[in-house]
Protein backbone atom coordinates (compact mmCIF):
# COMPACT_ATOMS: atom_id res chain seq x y z
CA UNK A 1 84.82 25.20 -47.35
CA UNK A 2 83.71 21.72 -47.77
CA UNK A 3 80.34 22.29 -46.68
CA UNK A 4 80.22 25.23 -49.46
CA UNK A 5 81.09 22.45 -51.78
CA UNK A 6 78.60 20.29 -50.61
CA UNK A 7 75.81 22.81 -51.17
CA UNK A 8 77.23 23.21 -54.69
CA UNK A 9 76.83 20.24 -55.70
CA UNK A 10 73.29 19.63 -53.88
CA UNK A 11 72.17 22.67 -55.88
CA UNK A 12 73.10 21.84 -59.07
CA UNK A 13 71.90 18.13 -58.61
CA UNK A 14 68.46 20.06 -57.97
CA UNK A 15 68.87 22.16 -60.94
CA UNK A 16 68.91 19.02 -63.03
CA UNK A 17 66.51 16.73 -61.23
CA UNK A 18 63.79 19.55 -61.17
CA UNK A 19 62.58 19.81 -65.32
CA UNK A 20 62.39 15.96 -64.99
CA UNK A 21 59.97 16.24 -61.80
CA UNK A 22 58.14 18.62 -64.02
CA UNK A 23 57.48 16.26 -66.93
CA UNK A 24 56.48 13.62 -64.08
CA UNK A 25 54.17 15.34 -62.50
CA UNK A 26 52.80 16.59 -65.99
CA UNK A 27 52.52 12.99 -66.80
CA UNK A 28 50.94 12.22 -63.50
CA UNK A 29 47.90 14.80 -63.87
CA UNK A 30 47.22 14.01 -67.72
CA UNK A 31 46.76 10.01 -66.87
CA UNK A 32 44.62 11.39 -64.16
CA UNK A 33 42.32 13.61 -66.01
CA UNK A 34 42.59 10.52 -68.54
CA UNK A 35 40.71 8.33 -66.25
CA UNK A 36 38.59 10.97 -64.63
CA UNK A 37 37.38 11.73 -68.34
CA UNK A 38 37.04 8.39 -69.37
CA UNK A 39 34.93 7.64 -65.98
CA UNK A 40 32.56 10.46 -66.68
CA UNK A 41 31.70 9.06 -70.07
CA UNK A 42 31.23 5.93 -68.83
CA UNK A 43 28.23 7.42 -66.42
CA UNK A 44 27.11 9.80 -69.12
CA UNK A 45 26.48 6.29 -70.65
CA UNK A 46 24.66 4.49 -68.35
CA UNK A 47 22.82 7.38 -66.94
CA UNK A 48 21.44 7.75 -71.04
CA UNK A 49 20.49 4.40 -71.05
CA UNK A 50 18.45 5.06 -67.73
CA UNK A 51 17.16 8.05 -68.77
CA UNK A 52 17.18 8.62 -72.45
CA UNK A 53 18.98 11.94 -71.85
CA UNK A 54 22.69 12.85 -70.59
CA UNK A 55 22.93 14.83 -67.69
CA UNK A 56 23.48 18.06 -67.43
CA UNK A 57 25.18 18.23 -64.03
CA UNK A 58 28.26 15.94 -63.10
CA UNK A 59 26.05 15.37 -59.61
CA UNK A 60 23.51 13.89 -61.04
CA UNK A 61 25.56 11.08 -62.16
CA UNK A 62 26.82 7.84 -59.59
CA UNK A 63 30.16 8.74 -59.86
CA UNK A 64 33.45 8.45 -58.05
CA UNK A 65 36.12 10.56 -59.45
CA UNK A 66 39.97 9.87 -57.97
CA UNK A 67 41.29 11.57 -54.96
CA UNK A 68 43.15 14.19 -55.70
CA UNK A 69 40.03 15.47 -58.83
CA UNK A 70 38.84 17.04 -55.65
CA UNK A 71 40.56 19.97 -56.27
CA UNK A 72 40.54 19.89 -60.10
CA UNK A 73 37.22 21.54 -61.93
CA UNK A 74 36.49 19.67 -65.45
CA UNK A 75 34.23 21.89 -67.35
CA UNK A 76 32.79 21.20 -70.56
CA UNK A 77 29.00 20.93 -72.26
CA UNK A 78 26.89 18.87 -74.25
CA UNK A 79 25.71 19.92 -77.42
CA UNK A 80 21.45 19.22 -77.60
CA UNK A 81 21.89 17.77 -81.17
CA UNK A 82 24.14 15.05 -79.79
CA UNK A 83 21.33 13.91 -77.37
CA UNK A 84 19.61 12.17 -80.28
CA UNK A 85 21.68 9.43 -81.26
CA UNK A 86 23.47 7.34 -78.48
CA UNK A 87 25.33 5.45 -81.55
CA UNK A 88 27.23 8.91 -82.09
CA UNK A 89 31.06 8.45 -81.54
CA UNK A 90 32.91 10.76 -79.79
């Protein structure tokens, strides 16, 4: 009986605790998408200033991305009439 109890009470400590690991872990992966994104820009930058063009390929660019972006796919494009002006703000 008191190990019934026990269970109980584990269970609906879990039921509680798990919406707040959800918003965590939510949190967790937008900060690191945050600084993945914000690294990427950063070599679009100085790869334009190299080469007068952005790349089109995230390999061509020097770039470490954090650990676990591994197993995360970014996608996204560059418009051709952005190319032109490297005062444009994004």
């Amino acid at each position: 009986m008191e190990v019934m109890i026990v269970v109980v009470i584990i269970g609906i400590l879990a039921a509680l605790a798990y919406p707040n690991l959800e918003k965590y872990l939510k949190r967790a992966r937008q900060t690191e998408a945050k600084t993945n994104l914000s690294a990427i820009y950063t070599a679009q930058k100085i790869y334009f200033t190299l080469h007068q063009s952005y790349a089109e390929d995230i390999n061509e660019l020097d770039l470490s991305l954090a650990q676990g972006a591994l197993h995360i796919h970014y996608t996204g494009s560059i418009d051709k009439h952005l190319q032109s002006s490297s005062r444009r703000k994004y």
